[in-house]
Protein backbone atom coordinates (compact mmCIF):
# COMPACT_ATOMS: atom_id res chain seq x y z
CA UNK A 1 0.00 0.00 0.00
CA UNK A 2 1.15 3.13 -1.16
CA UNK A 3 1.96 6.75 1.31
CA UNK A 4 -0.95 7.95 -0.61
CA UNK A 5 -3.65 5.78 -0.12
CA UNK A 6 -2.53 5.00 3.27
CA UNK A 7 -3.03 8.54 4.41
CA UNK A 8 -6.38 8.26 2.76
CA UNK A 9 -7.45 5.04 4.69
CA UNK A 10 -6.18 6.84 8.12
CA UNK A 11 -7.75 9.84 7.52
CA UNK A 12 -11.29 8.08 7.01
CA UNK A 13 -10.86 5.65 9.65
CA UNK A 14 -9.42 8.67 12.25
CA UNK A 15 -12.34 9.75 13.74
CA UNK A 16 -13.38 5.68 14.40
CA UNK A 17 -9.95 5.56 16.23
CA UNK A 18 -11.30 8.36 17.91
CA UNK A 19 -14.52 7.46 19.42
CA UNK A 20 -13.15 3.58 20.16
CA UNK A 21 -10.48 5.66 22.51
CA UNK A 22 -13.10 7.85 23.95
CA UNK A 23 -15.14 4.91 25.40
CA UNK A 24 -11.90 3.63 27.19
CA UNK A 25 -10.00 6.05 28.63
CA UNK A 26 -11.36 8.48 31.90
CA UNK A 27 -11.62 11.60 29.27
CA UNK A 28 -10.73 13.10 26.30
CA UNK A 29 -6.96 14.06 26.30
CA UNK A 30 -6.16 10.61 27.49
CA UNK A 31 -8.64 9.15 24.59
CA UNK A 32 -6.33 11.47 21.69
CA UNK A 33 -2.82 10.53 23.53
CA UNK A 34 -4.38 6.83 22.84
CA UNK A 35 -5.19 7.59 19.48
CA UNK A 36 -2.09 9.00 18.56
CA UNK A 37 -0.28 5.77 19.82
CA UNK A 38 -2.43 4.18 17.59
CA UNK A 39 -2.18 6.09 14.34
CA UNK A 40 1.55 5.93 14.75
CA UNK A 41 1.68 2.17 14.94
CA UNK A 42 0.05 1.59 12.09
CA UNK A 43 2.60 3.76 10.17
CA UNK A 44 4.87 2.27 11.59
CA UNK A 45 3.96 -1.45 10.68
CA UNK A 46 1.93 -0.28 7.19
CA UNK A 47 4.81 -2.27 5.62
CA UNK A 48 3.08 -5.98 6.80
CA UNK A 49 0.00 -5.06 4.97
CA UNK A 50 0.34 -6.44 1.14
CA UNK A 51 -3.71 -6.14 0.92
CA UNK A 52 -5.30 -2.89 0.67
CA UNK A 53 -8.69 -4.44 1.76
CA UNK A 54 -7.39 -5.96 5.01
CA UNK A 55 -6.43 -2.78 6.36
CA UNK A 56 -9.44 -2.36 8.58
CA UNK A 57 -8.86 -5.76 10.45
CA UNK A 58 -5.32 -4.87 11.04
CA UNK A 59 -6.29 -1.51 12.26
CA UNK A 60 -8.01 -2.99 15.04
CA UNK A 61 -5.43 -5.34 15.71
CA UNK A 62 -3.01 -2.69 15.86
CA UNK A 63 -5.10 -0.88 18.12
CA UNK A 64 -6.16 -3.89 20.06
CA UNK A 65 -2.74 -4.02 21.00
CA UNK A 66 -2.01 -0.43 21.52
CA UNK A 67 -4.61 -0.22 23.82
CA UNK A 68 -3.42 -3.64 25.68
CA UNK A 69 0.09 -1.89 26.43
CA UNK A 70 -1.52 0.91 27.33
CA UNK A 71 -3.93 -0.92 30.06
CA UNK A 72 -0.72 -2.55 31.59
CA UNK A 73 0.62 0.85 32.43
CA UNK A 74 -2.73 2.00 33.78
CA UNK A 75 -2.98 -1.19 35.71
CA UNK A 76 0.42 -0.18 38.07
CA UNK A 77 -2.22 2.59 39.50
CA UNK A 78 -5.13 0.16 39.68
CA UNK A 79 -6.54 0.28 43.32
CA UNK A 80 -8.39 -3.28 43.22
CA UNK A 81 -8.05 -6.20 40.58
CA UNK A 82 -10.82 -8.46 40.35
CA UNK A 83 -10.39 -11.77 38.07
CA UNK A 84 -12.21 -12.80 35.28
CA UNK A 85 -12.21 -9.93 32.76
CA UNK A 86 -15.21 -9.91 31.00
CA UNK A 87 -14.47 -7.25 28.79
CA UNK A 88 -11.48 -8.21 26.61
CA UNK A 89 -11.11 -4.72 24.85
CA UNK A 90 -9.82 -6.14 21.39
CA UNK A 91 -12.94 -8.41 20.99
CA UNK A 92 -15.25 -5.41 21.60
CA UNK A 93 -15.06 -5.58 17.54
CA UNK A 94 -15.20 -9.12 16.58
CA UNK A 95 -17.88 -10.73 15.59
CA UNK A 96 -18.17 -13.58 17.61
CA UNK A 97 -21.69 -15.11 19.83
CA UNK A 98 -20.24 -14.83 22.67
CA UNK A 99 -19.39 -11.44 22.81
CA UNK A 100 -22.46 -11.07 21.04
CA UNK A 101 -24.47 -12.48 24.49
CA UNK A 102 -22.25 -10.25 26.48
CA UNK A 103 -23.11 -7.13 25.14
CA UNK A 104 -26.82 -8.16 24.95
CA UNK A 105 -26.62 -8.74 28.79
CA UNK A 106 -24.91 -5.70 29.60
CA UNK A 107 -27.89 -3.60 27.90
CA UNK A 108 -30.29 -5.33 30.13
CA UNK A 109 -28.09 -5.01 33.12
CA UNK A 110 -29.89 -2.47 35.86
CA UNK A 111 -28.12 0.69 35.93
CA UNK A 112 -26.12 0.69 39.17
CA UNK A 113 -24.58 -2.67 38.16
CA UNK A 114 -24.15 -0.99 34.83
CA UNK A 115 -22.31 1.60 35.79
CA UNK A 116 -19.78 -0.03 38.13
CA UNK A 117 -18.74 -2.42 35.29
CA UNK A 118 -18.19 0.06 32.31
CA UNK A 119 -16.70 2.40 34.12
CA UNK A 120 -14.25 -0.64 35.64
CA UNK A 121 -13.96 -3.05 32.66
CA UNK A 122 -14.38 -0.02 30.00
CA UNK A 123 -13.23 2.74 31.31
CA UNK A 124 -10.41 1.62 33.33
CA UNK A 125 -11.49 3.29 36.72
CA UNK A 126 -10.08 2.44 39.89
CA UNK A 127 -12.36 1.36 42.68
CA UNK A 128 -11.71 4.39 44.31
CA UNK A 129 -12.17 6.67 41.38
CA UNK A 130 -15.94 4.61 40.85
CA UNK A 131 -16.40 4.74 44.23
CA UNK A 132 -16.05 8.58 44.47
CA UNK A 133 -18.05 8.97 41.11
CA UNK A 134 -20.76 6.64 42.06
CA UNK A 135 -21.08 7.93 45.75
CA UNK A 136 -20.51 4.45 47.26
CA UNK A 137 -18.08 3.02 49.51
CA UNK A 138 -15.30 0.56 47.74
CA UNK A 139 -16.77 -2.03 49.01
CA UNK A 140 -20.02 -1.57 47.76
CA UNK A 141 -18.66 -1.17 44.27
CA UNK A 142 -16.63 -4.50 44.88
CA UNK A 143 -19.67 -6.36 45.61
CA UNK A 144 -21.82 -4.57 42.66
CA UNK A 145 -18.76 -6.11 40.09
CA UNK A 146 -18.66 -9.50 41.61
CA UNK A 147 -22.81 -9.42 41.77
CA UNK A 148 -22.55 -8.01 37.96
CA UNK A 149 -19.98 -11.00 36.77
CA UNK A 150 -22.41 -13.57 38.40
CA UNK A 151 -25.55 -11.77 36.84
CA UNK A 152 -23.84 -11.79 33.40
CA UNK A 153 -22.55 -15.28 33.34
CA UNK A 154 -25.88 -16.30 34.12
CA UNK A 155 -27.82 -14.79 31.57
CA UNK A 156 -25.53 -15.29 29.15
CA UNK A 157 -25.82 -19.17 28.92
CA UNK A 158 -29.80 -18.35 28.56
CA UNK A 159 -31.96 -18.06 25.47
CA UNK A 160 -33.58 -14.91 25.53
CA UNK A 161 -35.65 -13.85 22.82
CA UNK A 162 -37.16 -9.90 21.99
CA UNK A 163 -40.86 -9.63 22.66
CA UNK A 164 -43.26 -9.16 19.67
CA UNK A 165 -42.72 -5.36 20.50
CA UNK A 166 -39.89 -5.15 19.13
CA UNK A 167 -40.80 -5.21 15.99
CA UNK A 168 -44.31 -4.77 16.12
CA UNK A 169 -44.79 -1.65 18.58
CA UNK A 170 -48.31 -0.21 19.54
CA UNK A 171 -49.51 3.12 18.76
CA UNK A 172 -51.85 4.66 21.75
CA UNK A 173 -53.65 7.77 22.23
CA UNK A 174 -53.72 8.62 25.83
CA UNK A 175 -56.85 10.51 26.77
CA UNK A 176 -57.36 12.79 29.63
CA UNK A 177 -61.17 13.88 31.41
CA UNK A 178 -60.77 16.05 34.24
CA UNK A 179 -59.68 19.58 35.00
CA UNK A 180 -56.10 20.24 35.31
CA UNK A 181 -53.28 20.94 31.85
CA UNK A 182 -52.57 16.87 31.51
CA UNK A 183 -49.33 17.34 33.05
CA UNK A 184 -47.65 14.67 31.52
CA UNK A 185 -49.47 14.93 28.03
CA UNK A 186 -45.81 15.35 26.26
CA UNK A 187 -44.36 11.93 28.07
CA UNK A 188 -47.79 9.66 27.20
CA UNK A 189 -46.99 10.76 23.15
CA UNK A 190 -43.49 9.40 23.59
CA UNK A 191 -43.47 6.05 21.52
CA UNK A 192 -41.58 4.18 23.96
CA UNK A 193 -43.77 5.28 27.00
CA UNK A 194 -46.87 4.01 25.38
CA UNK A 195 -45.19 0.45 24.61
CA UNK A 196 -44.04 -0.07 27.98
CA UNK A 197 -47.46 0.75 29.18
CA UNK A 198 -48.52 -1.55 26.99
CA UNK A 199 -46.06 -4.03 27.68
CA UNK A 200 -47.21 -4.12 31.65
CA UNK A 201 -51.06 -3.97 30.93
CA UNK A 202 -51.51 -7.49 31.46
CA UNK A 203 -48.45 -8.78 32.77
CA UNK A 204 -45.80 -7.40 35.63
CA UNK A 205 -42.80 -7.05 34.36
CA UNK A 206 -39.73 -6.10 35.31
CA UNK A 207 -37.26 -3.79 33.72
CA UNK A 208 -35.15 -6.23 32.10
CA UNK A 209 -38.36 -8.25 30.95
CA UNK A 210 -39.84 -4.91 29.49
CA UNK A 211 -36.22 -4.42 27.66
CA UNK A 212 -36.25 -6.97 25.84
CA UNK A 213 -40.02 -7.27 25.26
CA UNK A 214 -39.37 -3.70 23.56
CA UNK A 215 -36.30 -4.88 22.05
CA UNK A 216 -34.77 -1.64 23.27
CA UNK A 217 -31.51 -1.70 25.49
CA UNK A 218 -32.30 -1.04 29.11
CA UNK A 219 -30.13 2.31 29.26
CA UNK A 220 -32.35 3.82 27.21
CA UNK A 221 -35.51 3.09 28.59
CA UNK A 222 -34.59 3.67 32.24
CA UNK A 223 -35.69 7.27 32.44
CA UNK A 224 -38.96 6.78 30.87
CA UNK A 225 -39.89 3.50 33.54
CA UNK A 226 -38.77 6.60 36.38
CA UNK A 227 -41.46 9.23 34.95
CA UNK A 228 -44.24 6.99 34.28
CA UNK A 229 -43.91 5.70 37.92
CA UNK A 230 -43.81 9.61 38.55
CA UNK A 231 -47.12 10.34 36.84
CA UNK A 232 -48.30 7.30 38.25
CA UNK A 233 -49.04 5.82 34.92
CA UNK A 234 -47.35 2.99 36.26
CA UNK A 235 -46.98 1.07 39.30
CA UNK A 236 -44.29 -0.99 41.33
CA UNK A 237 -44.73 -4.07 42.97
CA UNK A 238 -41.41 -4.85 44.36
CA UNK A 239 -39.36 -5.34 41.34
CA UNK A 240 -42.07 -5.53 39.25
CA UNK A 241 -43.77 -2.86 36.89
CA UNK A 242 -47.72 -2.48 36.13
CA UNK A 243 -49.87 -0.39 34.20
CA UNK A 244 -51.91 1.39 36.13
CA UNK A 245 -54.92 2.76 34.27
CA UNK A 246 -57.05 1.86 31.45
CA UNK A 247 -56.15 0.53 27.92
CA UNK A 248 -58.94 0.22 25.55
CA UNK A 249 -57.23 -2.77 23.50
CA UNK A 250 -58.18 -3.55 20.01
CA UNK A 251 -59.38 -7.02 20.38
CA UNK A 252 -61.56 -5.23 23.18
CA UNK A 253 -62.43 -2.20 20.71
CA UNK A 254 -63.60 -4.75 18.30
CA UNK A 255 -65.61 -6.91 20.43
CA UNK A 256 -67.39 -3.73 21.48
CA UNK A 257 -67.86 -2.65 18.38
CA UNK A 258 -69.69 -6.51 17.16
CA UNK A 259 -71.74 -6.35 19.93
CA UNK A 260 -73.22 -2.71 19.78
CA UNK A 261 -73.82 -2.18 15.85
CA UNK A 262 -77.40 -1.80 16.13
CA UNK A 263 -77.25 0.43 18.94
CA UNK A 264 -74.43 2.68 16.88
CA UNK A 265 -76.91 2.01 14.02
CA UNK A 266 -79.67 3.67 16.06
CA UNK A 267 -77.68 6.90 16.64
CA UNK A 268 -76.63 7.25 13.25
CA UNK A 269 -80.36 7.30 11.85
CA UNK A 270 -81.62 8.93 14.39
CA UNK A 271 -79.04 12.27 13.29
CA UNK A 272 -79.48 11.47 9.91
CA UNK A 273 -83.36 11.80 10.45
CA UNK A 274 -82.98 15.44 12.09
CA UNK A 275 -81.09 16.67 9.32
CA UNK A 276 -83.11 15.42 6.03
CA UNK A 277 -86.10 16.15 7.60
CA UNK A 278 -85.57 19.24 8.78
CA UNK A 279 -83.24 20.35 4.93
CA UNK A 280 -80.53 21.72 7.06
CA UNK A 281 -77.57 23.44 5.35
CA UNK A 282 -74.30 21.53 6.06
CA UNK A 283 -73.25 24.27 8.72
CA UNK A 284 -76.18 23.97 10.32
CA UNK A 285 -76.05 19.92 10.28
CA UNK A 286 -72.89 20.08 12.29
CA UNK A 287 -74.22 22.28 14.67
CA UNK A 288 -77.25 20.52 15.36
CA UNK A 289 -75.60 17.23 15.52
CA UNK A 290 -72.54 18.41 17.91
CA UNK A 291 -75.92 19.62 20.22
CA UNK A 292 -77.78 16.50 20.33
CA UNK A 293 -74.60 14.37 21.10
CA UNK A 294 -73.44 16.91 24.03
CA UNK A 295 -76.55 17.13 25.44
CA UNK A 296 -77.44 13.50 25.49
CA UNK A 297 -74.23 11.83 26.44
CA UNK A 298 -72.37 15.34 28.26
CA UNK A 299 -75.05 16.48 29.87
CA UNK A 300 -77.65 14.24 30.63
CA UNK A 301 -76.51 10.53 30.53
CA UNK A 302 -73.11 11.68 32.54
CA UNK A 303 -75.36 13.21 35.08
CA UNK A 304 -76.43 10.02 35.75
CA UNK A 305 -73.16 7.64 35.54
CA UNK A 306 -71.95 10.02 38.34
CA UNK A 307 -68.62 10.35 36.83
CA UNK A 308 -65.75 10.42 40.01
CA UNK A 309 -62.30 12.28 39.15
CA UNK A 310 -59.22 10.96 41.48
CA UNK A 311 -57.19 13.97 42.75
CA UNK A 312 -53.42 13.09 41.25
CA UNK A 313 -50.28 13.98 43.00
CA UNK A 314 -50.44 17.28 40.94
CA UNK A 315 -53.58 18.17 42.16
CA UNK A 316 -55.30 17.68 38.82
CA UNK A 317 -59.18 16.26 38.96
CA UNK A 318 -58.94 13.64 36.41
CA UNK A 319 -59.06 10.33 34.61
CA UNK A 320 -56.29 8.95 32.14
CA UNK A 321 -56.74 6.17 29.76
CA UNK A 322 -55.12 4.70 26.54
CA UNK A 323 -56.50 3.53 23.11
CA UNK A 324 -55.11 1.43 21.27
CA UNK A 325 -55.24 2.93 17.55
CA UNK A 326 -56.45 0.08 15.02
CA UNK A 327 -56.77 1.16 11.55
CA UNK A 328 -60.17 1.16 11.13
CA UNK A 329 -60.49 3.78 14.07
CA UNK A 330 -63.19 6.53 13.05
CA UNK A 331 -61.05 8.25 15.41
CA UNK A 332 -58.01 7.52 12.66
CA UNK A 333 -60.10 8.59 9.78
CA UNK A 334 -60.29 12.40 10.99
CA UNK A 335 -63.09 12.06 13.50
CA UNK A 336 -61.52 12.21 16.62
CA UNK A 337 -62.83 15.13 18.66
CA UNK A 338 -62.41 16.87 21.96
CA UNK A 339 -65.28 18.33 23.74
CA UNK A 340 -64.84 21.26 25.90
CA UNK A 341 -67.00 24.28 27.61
CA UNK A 342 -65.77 27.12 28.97
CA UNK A 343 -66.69 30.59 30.52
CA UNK A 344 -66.16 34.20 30.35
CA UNK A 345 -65.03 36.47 33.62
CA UNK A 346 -69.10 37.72 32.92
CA UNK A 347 -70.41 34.72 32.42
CA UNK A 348 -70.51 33.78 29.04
CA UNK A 349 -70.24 30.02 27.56
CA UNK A 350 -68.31 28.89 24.74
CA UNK A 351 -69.21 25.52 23.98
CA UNK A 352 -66.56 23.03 21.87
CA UNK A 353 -67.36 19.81 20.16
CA UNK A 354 -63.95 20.05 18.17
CA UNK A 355 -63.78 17.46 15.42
CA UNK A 356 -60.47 17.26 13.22
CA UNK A 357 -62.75 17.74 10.31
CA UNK A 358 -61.78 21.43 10.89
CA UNK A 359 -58.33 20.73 11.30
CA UNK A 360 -56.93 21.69 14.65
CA UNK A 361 -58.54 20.99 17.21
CA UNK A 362 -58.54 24.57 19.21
CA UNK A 363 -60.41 24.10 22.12
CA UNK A 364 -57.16 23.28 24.09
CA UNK A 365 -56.26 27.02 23.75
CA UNK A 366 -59.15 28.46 25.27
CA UNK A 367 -59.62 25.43 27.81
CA UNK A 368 -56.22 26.49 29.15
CA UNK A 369 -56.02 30.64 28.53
CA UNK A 370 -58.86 32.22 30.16
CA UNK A 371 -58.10 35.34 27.96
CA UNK A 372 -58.93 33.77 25.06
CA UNK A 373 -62.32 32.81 25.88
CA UNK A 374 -62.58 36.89 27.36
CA UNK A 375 -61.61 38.24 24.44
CA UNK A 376 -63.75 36.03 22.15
CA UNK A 377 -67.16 36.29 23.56
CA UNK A 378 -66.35 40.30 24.33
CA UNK A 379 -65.69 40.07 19.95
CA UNK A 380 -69.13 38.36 19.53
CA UNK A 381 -70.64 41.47 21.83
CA UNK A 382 -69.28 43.95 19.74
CA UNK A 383 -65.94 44.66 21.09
CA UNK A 384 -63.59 45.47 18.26
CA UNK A 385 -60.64 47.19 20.01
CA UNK A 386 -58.44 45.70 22.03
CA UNK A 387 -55.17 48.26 23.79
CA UNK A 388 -53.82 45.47 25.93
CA UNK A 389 -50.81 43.70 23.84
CA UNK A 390 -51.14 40.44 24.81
CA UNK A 391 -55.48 41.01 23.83
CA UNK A 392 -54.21 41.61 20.77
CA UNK A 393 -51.78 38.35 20.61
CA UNK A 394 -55.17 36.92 21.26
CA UNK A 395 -57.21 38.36 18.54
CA UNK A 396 -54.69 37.89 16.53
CA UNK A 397 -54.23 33.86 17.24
CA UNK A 398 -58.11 33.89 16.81
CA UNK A 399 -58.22 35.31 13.58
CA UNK A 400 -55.35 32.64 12.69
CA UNK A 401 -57.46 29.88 13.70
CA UNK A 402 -60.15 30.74 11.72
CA UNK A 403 -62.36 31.42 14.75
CA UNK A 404 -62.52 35.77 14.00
CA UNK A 405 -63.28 37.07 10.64
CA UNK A 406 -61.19 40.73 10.35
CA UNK A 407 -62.51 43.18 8.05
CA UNK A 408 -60.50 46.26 7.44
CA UNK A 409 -60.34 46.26 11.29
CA UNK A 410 -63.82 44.91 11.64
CA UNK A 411 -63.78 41.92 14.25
CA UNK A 412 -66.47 39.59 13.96
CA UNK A 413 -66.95 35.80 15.55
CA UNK A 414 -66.95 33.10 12.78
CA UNK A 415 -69.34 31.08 15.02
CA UNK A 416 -73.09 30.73 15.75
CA UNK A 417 -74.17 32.75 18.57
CA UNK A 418 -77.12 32.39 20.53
CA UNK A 419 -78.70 34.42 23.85
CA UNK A 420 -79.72 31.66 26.80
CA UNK A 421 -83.15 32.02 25.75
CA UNK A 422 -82.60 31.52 22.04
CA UNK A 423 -80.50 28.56 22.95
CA UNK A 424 -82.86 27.21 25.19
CA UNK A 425 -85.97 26.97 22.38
CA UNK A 426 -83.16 25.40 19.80
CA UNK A 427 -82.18 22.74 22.33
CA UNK A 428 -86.24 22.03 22.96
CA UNK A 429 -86.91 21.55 19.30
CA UNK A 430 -84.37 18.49 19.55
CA UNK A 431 -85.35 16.69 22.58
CA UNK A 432 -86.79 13.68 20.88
CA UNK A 433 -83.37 13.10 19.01
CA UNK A 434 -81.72 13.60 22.34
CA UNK A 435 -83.37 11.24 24.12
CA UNK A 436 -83.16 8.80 21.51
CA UNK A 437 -79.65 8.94 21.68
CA UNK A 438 -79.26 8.73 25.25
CA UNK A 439 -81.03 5.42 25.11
CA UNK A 440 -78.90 3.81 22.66
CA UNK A 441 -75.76 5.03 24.42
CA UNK A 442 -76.92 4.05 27.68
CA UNK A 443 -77.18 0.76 25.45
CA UNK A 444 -73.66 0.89 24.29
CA UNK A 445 -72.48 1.06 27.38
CA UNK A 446 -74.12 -1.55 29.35
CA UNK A 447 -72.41 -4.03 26.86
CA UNK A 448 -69.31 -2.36 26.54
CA UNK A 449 -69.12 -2.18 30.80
CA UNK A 450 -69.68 -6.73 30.20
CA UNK A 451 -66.47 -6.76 27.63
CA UNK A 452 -64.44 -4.09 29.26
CA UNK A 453 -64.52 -6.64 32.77
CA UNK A 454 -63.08 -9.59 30.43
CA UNK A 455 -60.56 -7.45 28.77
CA UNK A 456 -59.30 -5.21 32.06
CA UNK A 457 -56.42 -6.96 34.51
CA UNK A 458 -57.85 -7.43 37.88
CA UNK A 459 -56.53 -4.29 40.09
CA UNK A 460 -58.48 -1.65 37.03
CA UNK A 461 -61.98 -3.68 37.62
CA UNK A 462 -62.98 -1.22 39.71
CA UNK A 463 -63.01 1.40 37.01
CA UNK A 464 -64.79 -0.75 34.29
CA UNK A 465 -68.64 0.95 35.09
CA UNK A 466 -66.83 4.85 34.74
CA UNK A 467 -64.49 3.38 31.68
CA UNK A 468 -67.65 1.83 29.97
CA UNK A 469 -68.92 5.20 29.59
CA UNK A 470 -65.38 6.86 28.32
CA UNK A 471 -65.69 3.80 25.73
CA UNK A 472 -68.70 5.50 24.35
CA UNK A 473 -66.77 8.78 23.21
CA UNK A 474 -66.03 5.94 19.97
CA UNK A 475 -68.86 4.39 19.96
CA UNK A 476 -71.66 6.85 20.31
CA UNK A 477 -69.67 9.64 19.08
CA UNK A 478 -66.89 9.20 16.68
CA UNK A 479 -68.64 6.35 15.13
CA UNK A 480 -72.27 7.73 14.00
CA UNK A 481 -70.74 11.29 12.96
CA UNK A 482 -68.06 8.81 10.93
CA UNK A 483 -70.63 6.93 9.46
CA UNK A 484 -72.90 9.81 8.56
CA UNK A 485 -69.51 11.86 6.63
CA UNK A 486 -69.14 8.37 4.60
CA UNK A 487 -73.17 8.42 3.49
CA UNK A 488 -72.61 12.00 2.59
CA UNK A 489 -74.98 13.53 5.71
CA UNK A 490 -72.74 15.72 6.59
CA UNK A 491 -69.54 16.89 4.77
CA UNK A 492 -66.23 18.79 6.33
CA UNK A 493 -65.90 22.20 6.77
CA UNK A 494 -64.77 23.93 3.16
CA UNK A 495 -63.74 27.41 4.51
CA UNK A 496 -67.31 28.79 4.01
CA UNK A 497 -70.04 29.78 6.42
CA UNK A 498 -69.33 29.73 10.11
CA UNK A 499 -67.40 26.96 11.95
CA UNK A 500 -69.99 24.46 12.54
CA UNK A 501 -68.82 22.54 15.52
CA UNK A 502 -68.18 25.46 18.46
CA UNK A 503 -71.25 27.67 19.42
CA UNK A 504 -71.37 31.04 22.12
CA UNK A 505 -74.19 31.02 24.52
CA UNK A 506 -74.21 34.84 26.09
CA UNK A 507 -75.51 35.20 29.63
């Protein structure tokens, strides 16, 4: 091999050198004195190699036994030698099972046995140095490497194979009822989070189980098992980790689903009745649907269920659950919605059945600004300027959003709004629908309440009466309005008319 193309080969392969120093030396001067040692022995023995495509194995032999000399001289400072090196540095790159099973039991190795033996076999630390880094006495890092060899040994003459997890994860939307901002809303949308909660539903596992279940080294999952305990998403039972609320699973969704189609039926007609007999314009359609469903299942039948909400930790009122997302989810198909009211400082109602046929769903902004809702019903009574800056951040969000019209300056609501009297006589003119639904959702969830009990593990029973009627936000909800877009009933929101699915009630 020529000068040439050996200064090629070592300037590709340099930063490799690099990071394989990095990871065994205590920081980064000693890692590029290493690599420097290195680099220089291959020039020095470039002579021996009369292939050009066998450089790369006898660049890590060269450095394999670079790094050997230079782990003799560190040993003279060692403060505790313990037998049976697991770690044999030059191997680290072969390709061989049994370093293979070693590295797959390190990654499922808890973290304070982890620690000690990287930073010991690895890293070269002292006891002392580990000791002082870790917090620990000596002999308490002693016993965590002799506990650690006997750990790995062990699992490394089992068979261990990755869950179906691993490649086959499950997608869930976590759900929140109560009153509170969801604290850990961010953390539940976090693919791994909702896999180990998935993981645990029916079975405790423990950490190392729920590695390889996941298929995902335990290092990087360790955090995550720490904040879902935290939110109390999950629970401990010695070792042991559990899921500890609700997850509608699809075999459950779809047993549900067989044994409620008349009673989803039901609803459906019973909507589609109101609006063809009645010749409603599509904006009008939406609106009178979104009333009939929040009356019947929002207002009156969870009046009845007596809904409780658990105080968290965080003080939040609420109820958390998961869905598991099959692909035949109305809720997939762009009818997911969030349902929401809230009031003015003077007592004025802005009422939300938010369906994604609008895109956004917005309610979230004024369900957790009370300026927003302020500054929208004062708009719908006339109010057009606004001095305060962050008002006009407001108004100008609104107006974003779809949900204010500006004129030349003119600011007008783009949303039906009714007095509480001219309210009241619209929601009369629908009580026959309403109760109609009621009754068929009442329906739903008496059979949904039977197959939620079958489906549920045994500490979540409990919950399966309040859960049956959460199950109904698919079933008596996202369903009918699904089924009624597919027979052409009602059709999404084109940009035209007022936003059919939000409504102000002034006091």
């Amino acid at each position: 091999m020529d000068k040439t193309e050996l200064d090629s080969k070592i300037t590709q392969a340099a930063k490799t050198i690099l990071s394989y120093c990095i990871i065994r030396t205590s920081n980064r001067f000693e890692a590029e004195d290493l690599a420097q040692e290195i680099i220089l022995e291959i020039y020095k023995s470039a002579h021996n190699i009369r292939n050009p495509e066998a450089f790369y194995g006898f660049m890590w032999s060269v450095a394999g036994n670079v790094y050997k000399q230079w782990c003799k001289k560190k040993a003279k400072n060692k403060e505790c030698e313990l037998t049976d090196n697991l770690i044999d540095s030059e191997e680290l790159f072969e390709d061989n099972s049994e370093v293979g099973l070693l590295r797959r039991e390190l990654s499922l190795l808890c973290e304070k046995y982890r620690k000690a033996v990287v930073m010991y076999y690895v890293e070269n630390k002292s006891c002392s140095q580990i000791s002082e880094h870790l917090s620990i006495s000596e002999s308490m890092v002693k016993y965590l490497l002799f506990k650690s060899r006997q750990i790995l040994k062990e699992g490394m003459s089992m068979e261990r194979n990755y869950g179906q997890q691993s490649y086959n994860p499950k997608e869930l939307s976590v759900l929140y009822w109560g009153n509170g901002k969801n604290t850990y809303n961010s953390l539940y949308e976090n693919k791994i989070s909702q896999n180990i909660l998935f993981a645990c539903y029916n079975d405790k596992l423990t950490a190392e189980e729920i590695s390889l279940e996941l298929g995902i080294a335990l290092p990087y999952i360790e955090d995550v098992l720490k904040e879902l305990v935290e939110c109390e998403a999950l629970g401990l039972d010695g070792r042991r980790y559990y899921t500890d609320m609700v997850i509608f699973t699809a075999d459950c969704a779809v047993e549900v689903a067989n044994k409620t189609r008349e009673f989803r039926k039901n609803i459906s007609d019973t909507l589609s009745e109101v609006i063809t007999n009645t010749k409603l314009s599509n904006s009008e359609a939406w609106l009178t649907v979104c009333c009939i469903l929040y009356k019947a299942i929002f207002e009156n039948l969870q009046s009845k269920v007596n809904i409780e909400l658990p105080e968290n930790k965080f003080g939040e009122s609420c109820i958390v659950w998961a869905v598991e997302k099959p692909t035949d989810s109305m809720r997939n198909k762009g009818f997911e919605f969030g349902v929401s009211n809230t009031e003015s400082s003077s007592g004025d109602r802005v009422q939300f059945f938010d369906f994604t046929v609008n895109g956004e769903m917005v309610h979230h902004s004024f369900y957790s600004s009370k300026a927003f809702t302020n500054v929208f019903t004062d708009i719908a009574k006339g109010k057009t300027d606004f001095e305060n800056e962050y008002e006009k951040v407001v108004v100008a969000e609104l107006v974003k959003k779809g949900y204010v019209l500006n004129d030349n300056g003119k600011l007008t609501v783009n949303v039906p709004v009714f007095t509480k009297e001219e309210f009241e006589r619209f929601e009369s003119r629908l009580d026959g629908a309403v109760e109609a639904v009621e009754k068929n959702a009442r329906s739903i969830m008496k059979e949904a309440e039977k197959i939620i009990r079958n489906y549920i593990p045994v500490h979540l029973k409990k919950q399966a009466y309040q859960m049956a009627y959460f199950r109904i936000f698919e079933d008596a909800v996202s369903v009918p309005v699904g089924t009624l877009a597919e027979n052409k009933v009602l059709y999404p929101y084109n940009g035209k008319g007022l936003l059919p699915t939000t409504y102000i009630i002034l006091k």
